[in-house]
Protein backbone atom coordinates (compact mmCIF):
# COMPACT_ATOMS: atom_id res chain seq x y z
CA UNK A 1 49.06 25.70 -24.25
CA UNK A 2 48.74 21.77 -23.00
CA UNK A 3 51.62 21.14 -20.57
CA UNK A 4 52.36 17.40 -19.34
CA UNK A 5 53.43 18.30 -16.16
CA UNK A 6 55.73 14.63 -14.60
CA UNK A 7 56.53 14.03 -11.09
CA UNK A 8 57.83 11.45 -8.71
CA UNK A 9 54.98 11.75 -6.08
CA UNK A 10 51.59 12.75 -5.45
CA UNK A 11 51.99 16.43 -4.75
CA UNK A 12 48.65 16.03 -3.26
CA UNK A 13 47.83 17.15 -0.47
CA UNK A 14 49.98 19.94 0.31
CA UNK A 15 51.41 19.75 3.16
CA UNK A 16 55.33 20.07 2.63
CA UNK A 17 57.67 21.66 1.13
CA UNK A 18 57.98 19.48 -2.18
CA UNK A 19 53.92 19.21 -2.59
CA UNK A 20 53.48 23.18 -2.10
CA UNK A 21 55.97 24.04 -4.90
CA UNK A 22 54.43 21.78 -6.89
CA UNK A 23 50.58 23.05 -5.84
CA UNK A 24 51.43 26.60 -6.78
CA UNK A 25 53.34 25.63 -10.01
CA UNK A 26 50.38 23.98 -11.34
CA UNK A 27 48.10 27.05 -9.94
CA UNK A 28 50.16 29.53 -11.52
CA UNK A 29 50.11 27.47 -14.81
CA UNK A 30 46.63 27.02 -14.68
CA UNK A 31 45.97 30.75 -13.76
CA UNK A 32 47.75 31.76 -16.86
CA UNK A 33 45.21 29.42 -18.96
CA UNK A 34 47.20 26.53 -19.76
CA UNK A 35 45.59 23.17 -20.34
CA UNK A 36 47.80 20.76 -17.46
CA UNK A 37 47.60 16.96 -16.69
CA UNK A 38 49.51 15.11 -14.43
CA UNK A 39 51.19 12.02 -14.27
CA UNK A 40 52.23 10.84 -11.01
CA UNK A 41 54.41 7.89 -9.29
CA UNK A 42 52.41 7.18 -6.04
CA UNK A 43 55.55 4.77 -4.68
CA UNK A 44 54.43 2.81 -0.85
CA UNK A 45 57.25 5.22 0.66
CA UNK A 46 54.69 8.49 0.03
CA UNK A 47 51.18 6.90 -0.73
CA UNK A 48 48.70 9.09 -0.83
CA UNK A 49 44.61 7.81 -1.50
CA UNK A 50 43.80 10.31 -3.87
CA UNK A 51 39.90 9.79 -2.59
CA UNK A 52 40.37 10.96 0.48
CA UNK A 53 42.23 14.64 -1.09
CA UNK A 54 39.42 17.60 -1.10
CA UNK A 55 41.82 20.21 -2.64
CA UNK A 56 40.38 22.74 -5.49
CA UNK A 57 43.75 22.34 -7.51
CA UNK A 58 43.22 18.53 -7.89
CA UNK A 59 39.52 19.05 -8.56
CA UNK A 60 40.89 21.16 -11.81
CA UNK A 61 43.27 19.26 -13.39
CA UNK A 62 43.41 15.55 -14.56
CA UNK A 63 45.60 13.29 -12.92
CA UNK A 64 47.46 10.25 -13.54
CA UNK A 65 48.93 7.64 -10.93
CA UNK A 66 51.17 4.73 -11.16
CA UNK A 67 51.77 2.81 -8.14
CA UNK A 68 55.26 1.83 -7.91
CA UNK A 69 56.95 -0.72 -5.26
CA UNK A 70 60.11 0.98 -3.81
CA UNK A 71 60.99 -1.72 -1.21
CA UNK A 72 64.76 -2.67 -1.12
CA UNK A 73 65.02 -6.37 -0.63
CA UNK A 74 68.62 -6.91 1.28
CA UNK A 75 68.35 -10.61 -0.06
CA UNK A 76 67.78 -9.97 -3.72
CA UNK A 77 70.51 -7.31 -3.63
CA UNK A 78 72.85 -9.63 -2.13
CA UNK A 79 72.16 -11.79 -4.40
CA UNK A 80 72.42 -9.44 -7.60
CA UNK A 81 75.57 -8.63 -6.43
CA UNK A 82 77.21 -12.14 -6.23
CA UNK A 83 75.72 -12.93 -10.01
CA UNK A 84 77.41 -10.05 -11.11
CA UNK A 85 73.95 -8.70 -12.13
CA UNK A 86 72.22 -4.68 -11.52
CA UNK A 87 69.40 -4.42 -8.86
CA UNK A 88 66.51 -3.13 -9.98
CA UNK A 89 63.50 -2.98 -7.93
């Protein structure tokens, strides 16, 4: 079975309790035989290098990063807001 497994951050390395849910998920997956890849946000709030990760889960499977900028801009929101228009960052 090939399972496209999505998530908001890197759950690399484990080290919490999001990441470790995540770690074992994919372990149990893979233990069962399924076929997993992983697509990632990496935002600034919880970058993680991936280079710098020696974990045998991550060696396993492929994985997929998009760096994505989460910083809130108090200007541009102010701004949005007196045009009447959304904020997106």
């Amino acid at each position: 079975m090939k399972i496209l497994y999505i998530t908001n951050r890197v759950p690399f390395p484990a080290d919490g309790g999001y990441p470790i849910v995540v770690r074992n998920t994919l372990k149990g997956m893979m233990n069962m035989g399924a076929d997993i890849q992983v697509f990632c946000l990496n935002p600034n709030k919880h970058y993680v290098e991936l280079g710098r990760i020696d974990d045998p889960v991550l060696n396993r499977i492929p994985l997929i990063t998009s760096y994505i900028n989460t910083v809130v801009s108090p200007f541009r929101a102010f701004k949005n807001l007196l045009l009447n228009r959304s904020h997106i960052i």
